[in-house]
Protein backbone atom coordinates (compact mmCIF):
# COMPACT_ATOMS: atom_id res chain seq x y z
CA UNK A 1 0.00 0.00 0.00
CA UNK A 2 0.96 3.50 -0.97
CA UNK A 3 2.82 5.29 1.77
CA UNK A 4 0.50 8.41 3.41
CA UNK A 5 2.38 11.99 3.74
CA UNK A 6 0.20 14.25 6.32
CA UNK A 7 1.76 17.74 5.57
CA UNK A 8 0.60 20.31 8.55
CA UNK A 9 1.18 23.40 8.21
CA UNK A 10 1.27 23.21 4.71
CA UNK A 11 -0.02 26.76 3.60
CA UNK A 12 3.70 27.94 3.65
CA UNK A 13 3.71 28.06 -0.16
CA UNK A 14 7.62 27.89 -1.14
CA UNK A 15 8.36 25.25 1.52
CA UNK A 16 6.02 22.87 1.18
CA UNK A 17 6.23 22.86 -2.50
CA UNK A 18 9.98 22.51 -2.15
CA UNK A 19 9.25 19.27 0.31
CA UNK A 20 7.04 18.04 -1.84
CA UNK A 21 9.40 18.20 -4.84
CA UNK A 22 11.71 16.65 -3.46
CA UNK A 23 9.81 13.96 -1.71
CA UNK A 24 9.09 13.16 -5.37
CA UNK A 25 11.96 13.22 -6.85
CA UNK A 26 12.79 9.99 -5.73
CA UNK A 27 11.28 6.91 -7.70
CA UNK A 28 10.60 4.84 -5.29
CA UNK A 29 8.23 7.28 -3.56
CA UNK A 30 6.30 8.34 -6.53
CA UNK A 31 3.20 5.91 -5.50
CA UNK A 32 1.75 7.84 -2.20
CA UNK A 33 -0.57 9.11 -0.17
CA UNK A 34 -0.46 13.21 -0.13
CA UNK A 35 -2.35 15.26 2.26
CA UNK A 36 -2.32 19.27 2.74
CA UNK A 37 -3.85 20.74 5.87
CA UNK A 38 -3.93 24.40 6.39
CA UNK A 39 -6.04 27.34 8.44
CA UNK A 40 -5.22 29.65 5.91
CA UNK A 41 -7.58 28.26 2.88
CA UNK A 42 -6.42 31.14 0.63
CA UNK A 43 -3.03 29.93 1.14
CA UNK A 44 -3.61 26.24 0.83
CA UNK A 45 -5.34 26.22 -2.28
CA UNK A 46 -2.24 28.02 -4.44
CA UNK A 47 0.43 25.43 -2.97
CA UNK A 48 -2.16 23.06 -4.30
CA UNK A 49 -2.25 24.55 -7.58
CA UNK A 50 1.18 24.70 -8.13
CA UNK A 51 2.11 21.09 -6.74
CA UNK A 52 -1.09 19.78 -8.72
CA UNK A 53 0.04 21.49 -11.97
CA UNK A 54 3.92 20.16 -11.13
CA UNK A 55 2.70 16.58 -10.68
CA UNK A 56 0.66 16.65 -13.96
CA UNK A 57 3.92 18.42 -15.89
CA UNK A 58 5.71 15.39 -14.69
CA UNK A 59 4.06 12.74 -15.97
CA UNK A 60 2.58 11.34 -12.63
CA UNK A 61 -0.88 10.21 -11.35
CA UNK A 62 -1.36 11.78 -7.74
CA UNK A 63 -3.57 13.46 -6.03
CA UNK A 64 -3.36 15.73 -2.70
CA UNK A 65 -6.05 15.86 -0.34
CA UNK A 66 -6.38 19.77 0.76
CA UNK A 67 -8.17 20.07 3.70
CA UNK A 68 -9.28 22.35 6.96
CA UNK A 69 -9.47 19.23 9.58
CA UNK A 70 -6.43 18.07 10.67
CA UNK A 71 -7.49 14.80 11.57
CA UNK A 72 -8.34 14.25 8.33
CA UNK A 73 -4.96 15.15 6.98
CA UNK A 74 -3.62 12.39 9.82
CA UNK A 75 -5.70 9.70 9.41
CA UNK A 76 -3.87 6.58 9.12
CA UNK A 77 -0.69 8.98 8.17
CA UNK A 78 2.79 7.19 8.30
CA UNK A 79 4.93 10.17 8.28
CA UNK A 80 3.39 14.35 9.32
CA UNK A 81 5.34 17.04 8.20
CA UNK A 82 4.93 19.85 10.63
CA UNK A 83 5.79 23.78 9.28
CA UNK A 84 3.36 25.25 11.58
CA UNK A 85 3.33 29.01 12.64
CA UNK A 86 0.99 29.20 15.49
CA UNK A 87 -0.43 32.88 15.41
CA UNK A 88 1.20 34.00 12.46
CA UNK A 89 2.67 36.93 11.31
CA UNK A 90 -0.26 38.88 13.83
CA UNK A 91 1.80 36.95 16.55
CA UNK A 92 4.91 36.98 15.51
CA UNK A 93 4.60 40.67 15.44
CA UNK A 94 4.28 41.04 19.16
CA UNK A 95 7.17 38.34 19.65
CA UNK A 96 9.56 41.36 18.06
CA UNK A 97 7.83 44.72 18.54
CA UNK A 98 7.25 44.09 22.50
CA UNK A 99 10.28 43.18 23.77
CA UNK A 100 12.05 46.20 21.57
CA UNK A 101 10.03 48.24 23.53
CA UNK A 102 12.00 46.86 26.57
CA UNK A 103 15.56 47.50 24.70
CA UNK A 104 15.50 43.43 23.63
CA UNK A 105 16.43 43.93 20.20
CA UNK A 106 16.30 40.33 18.37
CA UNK A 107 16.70 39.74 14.56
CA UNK A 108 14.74 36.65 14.08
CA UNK A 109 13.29 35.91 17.52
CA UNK A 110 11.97 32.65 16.53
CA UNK A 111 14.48 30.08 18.77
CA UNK A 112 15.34 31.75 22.14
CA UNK A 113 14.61 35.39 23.72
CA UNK A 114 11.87 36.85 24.48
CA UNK A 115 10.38 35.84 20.91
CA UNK A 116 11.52 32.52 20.53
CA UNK A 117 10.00 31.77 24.09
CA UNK A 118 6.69 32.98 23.26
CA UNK A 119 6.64 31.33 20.15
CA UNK A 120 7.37 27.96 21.53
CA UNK A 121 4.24 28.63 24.19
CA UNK A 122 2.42 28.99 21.62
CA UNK A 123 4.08 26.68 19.52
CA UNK A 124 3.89 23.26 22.76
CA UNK A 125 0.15 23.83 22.93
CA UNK A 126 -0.33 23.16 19.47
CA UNK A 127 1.77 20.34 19.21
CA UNK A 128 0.16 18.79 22.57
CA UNK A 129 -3.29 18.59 20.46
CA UNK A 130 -1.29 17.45 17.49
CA UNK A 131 -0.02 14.37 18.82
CA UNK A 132 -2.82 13.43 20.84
CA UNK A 133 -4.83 13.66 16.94
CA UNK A 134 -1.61 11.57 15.67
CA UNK A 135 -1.92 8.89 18.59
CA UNK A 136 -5.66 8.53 17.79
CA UNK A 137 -6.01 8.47 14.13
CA UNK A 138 -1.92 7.63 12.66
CA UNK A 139 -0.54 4.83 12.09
CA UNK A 140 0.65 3.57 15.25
CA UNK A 141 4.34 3.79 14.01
CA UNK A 142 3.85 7.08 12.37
CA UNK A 143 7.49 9.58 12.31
CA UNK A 144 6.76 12.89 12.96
CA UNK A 145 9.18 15.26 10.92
CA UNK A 146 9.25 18.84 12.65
CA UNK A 147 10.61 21.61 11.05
CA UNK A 148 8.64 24.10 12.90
CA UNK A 149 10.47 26.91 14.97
CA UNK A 150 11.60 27.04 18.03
CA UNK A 151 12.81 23.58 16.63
CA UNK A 152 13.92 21.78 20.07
CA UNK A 153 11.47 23.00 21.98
CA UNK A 154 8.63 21.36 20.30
CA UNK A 155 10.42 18.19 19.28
CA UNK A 156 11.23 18.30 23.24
CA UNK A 157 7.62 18.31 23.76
CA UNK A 158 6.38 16.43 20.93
CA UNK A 159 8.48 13.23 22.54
CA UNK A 160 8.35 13.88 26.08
CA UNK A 161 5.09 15.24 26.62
CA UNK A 162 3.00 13.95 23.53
CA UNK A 163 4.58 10.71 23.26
CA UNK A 164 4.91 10.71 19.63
CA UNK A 165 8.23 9.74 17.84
CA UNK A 166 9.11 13.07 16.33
CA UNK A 167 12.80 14.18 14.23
CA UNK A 168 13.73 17.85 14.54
CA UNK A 169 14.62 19.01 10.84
CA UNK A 170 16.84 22.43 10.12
CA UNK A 171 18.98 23.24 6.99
CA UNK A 172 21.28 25.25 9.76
CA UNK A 173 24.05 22.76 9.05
CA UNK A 174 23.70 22.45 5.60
CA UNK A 175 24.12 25.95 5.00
CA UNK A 176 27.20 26.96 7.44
CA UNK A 177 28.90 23.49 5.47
CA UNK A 178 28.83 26.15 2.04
CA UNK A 179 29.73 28.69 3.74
CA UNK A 180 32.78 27.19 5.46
CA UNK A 181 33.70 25.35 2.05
CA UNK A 182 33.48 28.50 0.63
CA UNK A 183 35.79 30.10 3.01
CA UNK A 184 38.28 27.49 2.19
CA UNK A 185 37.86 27.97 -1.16
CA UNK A 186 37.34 23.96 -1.58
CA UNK A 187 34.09 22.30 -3.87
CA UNK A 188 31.24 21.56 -0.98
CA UNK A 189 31.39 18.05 -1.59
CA UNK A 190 35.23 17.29 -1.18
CA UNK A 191 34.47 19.34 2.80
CA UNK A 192 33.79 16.92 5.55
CA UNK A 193 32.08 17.90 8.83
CA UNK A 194 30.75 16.84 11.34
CA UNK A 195 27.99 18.87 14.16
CA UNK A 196 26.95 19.02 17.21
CA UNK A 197 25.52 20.87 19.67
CA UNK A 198 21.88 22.05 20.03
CA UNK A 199 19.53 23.57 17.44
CA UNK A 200 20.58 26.73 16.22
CA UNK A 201 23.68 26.52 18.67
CA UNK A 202 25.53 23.43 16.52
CA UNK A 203 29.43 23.54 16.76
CA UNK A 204 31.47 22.21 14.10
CA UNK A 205 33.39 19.75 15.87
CA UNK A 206 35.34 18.76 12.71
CA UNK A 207 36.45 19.64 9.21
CA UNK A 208 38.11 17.63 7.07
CA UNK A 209 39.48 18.03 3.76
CA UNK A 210 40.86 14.47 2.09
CA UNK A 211 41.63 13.69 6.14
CA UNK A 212 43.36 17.11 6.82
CA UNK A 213 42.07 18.71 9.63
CA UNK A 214 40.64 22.17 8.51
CA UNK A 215 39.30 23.67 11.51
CA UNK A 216 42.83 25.70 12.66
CA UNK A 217 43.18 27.12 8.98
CA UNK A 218 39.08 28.48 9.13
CA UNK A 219 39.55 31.41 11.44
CA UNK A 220 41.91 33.04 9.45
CA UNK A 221 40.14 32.07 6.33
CA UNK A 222 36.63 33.69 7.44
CA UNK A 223 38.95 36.88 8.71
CA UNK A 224 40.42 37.05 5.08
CA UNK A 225 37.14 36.64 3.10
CA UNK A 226 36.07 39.99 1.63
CA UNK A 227 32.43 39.27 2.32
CA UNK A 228 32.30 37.25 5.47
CA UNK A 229 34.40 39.33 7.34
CA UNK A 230 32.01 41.78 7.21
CA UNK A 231 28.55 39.85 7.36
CA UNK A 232 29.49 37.00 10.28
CA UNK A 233 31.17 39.48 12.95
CA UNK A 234 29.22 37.47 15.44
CA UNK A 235 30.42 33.86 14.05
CA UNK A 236 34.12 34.90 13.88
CA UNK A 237 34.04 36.46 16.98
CA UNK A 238 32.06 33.31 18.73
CA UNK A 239 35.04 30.88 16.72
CA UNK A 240 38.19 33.37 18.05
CA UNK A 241 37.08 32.85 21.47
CA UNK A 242 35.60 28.81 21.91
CA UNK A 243 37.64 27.42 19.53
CA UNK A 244 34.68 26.17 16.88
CA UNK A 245 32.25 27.93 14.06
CA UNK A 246 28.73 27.60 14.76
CA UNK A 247 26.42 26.97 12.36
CA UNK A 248 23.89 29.94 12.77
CA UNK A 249 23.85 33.15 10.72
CA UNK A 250 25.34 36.09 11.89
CA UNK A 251 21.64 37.86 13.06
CA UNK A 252 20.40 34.45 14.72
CA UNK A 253 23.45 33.52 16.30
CA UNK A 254 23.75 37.62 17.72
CA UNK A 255 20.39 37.12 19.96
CA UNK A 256 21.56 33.26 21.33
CA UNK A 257 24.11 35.03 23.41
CA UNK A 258 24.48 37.93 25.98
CA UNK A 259 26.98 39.99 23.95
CA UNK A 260 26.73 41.44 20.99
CA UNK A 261 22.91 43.18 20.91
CA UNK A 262 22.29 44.27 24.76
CA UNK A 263 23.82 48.05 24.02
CA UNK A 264 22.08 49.73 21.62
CA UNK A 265 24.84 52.08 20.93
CA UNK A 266 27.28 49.05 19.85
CA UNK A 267 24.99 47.16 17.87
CA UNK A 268 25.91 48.09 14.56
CA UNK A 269 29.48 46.87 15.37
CA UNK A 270 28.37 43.36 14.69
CA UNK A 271 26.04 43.09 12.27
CA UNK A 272 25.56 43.98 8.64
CA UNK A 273 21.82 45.50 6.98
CA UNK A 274 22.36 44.72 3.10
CA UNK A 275 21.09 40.96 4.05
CA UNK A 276 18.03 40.88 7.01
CA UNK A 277 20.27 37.52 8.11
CA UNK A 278 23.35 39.16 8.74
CA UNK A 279 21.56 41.01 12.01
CA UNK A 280 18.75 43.51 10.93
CA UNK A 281 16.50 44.34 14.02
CA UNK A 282 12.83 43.11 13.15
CA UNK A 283 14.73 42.07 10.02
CA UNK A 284 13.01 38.32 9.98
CA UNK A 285 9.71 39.89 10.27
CA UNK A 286 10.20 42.29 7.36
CA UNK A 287 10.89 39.59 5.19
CA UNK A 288 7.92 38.02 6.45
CA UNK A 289 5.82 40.63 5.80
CA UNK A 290 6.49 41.52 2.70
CA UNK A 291 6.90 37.35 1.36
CA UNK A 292 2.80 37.49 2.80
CA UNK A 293 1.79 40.29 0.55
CA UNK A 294 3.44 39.40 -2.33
CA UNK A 295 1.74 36.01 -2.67
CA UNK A 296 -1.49 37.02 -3.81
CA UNK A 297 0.18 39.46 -6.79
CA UNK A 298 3.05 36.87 -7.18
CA UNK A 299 1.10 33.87 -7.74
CA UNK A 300 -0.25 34.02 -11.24
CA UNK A 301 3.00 34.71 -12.78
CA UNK A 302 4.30 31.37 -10.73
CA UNK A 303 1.39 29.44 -12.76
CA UNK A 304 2.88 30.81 -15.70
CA UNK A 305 6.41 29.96 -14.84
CA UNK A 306 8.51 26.28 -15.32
CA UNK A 307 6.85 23.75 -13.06
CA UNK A 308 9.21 22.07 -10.88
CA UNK A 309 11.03 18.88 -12.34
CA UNK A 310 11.44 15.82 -9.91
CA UNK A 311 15.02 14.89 -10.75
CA UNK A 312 16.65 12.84 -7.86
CA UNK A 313 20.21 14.41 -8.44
CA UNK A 314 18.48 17.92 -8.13
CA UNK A 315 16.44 17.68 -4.37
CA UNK A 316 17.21 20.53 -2.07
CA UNK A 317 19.08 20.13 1.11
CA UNK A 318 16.35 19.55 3.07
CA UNK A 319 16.65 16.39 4.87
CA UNK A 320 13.06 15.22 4.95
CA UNK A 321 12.98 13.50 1.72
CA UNK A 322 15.96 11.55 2.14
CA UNK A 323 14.98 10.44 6.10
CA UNK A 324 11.30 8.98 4.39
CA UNK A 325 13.49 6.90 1.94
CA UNK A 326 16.13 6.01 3.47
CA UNK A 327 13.71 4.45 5.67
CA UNK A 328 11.42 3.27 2.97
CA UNK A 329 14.36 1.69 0.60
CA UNK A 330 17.31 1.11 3.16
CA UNK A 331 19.33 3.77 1.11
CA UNK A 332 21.88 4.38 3.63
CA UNK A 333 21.78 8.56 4.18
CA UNK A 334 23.45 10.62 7.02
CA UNK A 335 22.53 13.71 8.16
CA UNK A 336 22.28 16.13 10.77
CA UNK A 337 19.28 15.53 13.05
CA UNK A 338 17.61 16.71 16.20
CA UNK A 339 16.94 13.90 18.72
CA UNK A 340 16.48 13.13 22.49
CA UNK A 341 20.08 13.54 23.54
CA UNK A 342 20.57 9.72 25.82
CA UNK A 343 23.93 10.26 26.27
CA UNK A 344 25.18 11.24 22.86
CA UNK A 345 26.50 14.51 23.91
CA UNK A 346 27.90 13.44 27.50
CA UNK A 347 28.31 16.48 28.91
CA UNK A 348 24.88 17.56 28.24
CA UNK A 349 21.81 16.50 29.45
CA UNK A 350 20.14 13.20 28.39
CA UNK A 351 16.14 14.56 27.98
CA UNK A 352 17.33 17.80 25.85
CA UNK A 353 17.22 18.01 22.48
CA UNK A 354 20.22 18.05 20.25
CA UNK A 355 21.57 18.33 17.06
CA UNK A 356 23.86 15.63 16.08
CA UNK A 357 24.79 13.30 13.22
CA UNK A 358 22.68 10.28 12.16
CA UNK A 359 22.42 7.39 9.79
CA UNK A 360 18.83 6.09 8.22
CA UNK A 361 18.36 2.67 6.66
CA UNK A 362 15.54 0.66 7.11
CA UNK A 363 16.66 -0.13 10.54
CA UNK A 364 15.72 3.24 11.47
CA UNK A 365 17.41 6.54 13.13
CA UNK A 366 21.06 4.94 14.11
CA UNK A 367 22.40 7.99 16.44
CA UNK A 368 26.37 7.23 16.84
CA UNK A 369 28.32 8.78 20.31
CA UNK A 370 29.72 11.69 20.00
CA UNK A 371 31.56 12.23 23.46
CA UNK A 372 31.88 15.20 24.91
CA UNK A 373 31.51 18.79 23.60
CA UNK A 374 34.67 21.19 23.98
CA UNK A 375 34.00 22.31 27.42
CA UNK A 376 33.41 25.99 26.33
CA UNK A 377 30.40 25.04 23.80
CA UNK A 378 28.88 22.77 25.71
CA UNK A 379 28.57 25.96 28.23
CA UNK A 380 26.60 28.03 26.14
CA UNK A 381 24.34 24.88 24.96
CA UNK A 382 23.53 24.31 28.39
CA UNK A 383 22.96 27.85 29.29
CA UNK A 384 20.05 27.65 26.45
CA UNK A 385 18.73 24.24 27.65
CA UNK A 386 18.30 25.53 30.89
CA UNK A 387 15.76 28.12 28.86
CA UNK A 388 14.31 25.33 26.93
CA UNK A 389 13.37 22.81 29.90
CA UNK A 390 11.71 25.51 31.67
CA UNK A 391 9.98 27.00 28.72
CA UNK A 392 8.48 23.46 27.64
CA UNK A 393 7.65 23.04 31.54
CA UNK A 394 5.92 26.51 31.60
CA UNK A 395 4.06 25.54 27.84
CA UNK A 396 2.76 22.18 29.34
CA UNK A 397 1.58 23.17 32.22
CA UNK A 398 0.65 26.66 32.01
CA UNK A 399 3.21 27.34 34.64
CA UNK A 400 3.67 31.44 34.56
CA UNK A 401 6.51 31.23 37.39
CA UNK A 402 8.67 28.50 35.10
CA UNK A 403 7.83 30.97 32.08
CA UNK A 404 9.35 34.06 33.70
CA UNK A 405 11.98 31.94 34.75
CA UNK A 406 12.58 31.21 31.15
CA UNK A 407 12.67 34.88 30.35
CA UNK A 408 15.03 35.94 33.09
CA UNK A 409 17.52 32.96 32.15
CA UNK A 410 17.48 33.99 28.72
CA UNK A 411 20.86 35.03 28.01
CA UNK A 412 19.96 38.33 25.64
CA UNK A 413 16.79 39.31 28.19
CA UNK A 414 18.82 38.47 30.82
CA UNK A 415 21.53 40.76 29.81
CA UNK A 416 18.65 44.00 29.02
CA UNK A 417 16.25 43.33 31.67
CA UNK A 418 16.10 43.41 35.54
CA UNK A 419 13.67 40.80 37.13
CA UNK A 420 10.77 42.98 37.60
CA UNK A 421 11.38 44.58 33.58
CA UNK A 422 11.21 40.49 33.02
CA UNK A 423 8.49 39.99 34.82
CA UNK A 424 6.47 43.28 33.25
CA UNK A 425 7.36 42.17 29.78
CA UNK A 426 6.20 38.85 29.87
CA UNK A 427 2.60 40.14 31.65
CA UNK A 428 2.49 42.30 28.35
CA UNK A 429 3.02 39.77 25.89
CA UNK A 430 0.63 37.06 27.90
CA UNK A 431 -2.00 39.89 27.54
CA UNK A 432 -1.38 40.30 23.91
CA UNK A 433 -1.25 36.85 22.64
CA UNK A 434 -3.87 35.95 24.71
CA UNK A 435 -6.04 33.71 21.98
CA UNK A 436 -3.14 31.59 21.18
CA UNK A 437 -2.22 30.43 24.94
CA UNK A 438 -4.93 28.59 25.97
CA UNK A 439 -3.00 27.18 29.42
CA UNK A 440 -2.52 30.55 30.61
CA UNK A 441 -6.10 31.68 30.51
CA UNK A 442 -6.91 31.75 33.78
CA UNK A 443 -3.90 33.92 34.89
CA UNK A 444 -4.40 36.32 31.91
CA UNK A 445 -8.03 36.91 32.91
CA UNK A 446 -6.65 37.99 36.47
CA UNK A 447 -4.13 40.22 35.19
CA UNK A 448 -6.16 42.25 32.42
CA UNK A 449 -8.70 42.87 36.08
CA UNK A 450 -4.95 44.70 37.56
């Protein structure tokens, strides 16, 4: 029987059409099951427009299932895709704008901070209700594939708390592997590395060119490089002083950490504005913005343009494709994943989530030891697990003390914000994202009365 793919989330247009591509691209999976589920109807019927018209231009017999009700989407699914945005851009918004109010200027805000925080609130209540829908109505050894943000928070969740076997997918290493080969000025593919570290927060633990270790000639490369040394001030400065490049752009990377955003007047020193990535304030939700408004003008002319070709040597970096067939073939495929730690980073804790290599075959998700982290990195993972296990606590439960916890550990709010600021901000953006938290209603209701 043909495989069922439950894509939530899937009104992200470019995404889940790029997913989807790839997904068939590969021959072997060209006989399955394909389900959209959205909120945003508007949204959900171009990506099914475009990925209908690219399955007919390719000579293939599918069809996708678009629908409103999740459980439809999930029923008897053997792999869900999750790209979820709880709130959306109206929520988002507040994730940003408040805490700049407060002086907590983030670029992305969409991982830790004040935004990233919020988001995965918002974020852990959804996926609660999303894998109690995938334990009733899946197939009972249905992979969950999460590529929603903040990325280890709601895989953390998803398997501790929801009890369904969930992957945490992100093209961070992907991308700091082209940038580094760049750097080198070596071809991609002739570049080994391997990660690890926590999502967002990976360390490249080693480079290897034809068995030579690269890593001491890479600070001096990056230094050297006309453009990076202007666009990753953050990620050479993070590299001259722990020893290791992390995998995180320049503007993500810059609101991880306590340094290099809490003084307004030294900002600029770090980052770069020609590229929202390289550090913008609010520069995430810009691009946001204006990607939204430009898919109702945009999408006629992407009728009119080439439909996508499903060529196996041509997939994207994205790593869900090649998880579902390494799995489905035993193709032997390694990757970058985000797990349940159990001891593969030993100097960091066994129920966080972290990024690390993998192998998939048919025999499953093989996750090899890595040891321990330099002592250095592992410090500033843990610093942001800390965050993370009270943040999925506070998102379970409703728990507002573990939440403002959260906040105040934060390394950037820490840094900005005194306890009772802390305390303050997170009231405000409680009271303003009210209708997306449903385990804090009680305590918001008392607070608006104040």
């Amino acid at each position: 029987m043909a495989i069922k793919i439950a894509f939530i989330g899937a009104g992200s247009i470019g995404f889940t059409r790029r997913l989807l591509t790839d997904i068939l691209s590969v021959p072997e999976l060209r006989d399955i099951d394909i389900r959209f589920m959205d909120i945003d109807e508007s949204n959900l019927d171009m990506v099914a427009q475009l990925c209908r018209r690219d399955i007919a231009e390719n000579g293939l017999n599918l069809k996708i299932l678009t629908t409103l009700d999740r459980r439809e989407a999930l029923k008897d699914a053997d792999y869900i895709i999750n790209t979820v945005r709880i709130g959306g851009l109206e929520a988002f918004e507040t994730d940003v704008e408040i805490p700049m109010k407060y002086g907590v200027n983030q670029c992305v805000g969409d991982t830790l901070c004040a935004g990233g925080i919020m988001y995965g609130q918002r974020g852990v209540a959804f996926m609660l209700d999303l894998c109690k829908d995938i334990k009733d109505v899946s197939s009972p050894k249905a992979l969950m594939l999460n590529y929603a943000n903040p990325n280890a928070m709601m895989t953390w969740a998803a398997n501790q708390f929801g009890g369904v076997n969930t992957v945490g997918l992100c093209h961070g290493v992907q991308g700091g592997h082209g940038l580094i080969a760049d750097a080198l000025g070596l071809p991609k593919e002739e570049v080994d590395i391997i990660c690890a570290g926590i999502n967002h927060q990976t360390w490249y633990i080693s480079i290897k060119h034809k068995g030579k270790d690269m890593n001491p000639l890479l600070l001096d490369a990056l230094k050297k490089h006309e453009k990076y040394s202007r666009t990753e001030k953050v990620r050479i400065d993070m590299m001259e002083r722990f020893g290791y490049f992390s995998t995180e752009s320049n503007g993500h990377l810059s609101e991880y950490v306590a340094w290099y955003r809490k003084r307004p007047e030294e900002i600029m020193d770090w980052i770069e504005l020609g590229v929202w990535i390289d550090g913008e304030p609010g520069g995430y939700l810009r691009q946001c913005k204006e990607r939204k408004n430009s898919y109702d003008t945009d999408f006629p002319q992407m009728m009119k343009d080439e439909p996508n070709k499903y060529l196996y040597e041509t997939r994207s970096h994205e790593h869900g494709s090649f998880i579902i067939e390494g799995l489905e073939t035993g193709r032997i495929y390694r990757g970058h994943f985000n797990v349940r730690n159990g001891g593969c980073i030993t100097n960091l804790p066994e129920d966080a989530i972290v990024e690390v290599p993998g192998y998939i075959d048919a025999n499953g998700i093989n996750i090899p030891i890595v040891g321990d982290l330099p002592l250095g990195c592992a410090a500033v993972c843990q610093q942001s697990i800390d965050v993370q296990r009270l943040a999925v606590r506070a998102a379970v439960y409703g728990d507002v003390l573990s939440l403002k916890q959260a906040m105040l550990m934060d390394p950037l709010a820490g840094a900005v914000l005194n306890p009772p600021e802390v305390w303050k901000l997170t009231d405000e953006m409680l009271v303003a994202q009210a209708e997306w938290l449903p385990q804090y209603k009680d305590y918001i209701a008392g607070i608006k009365q104040v």
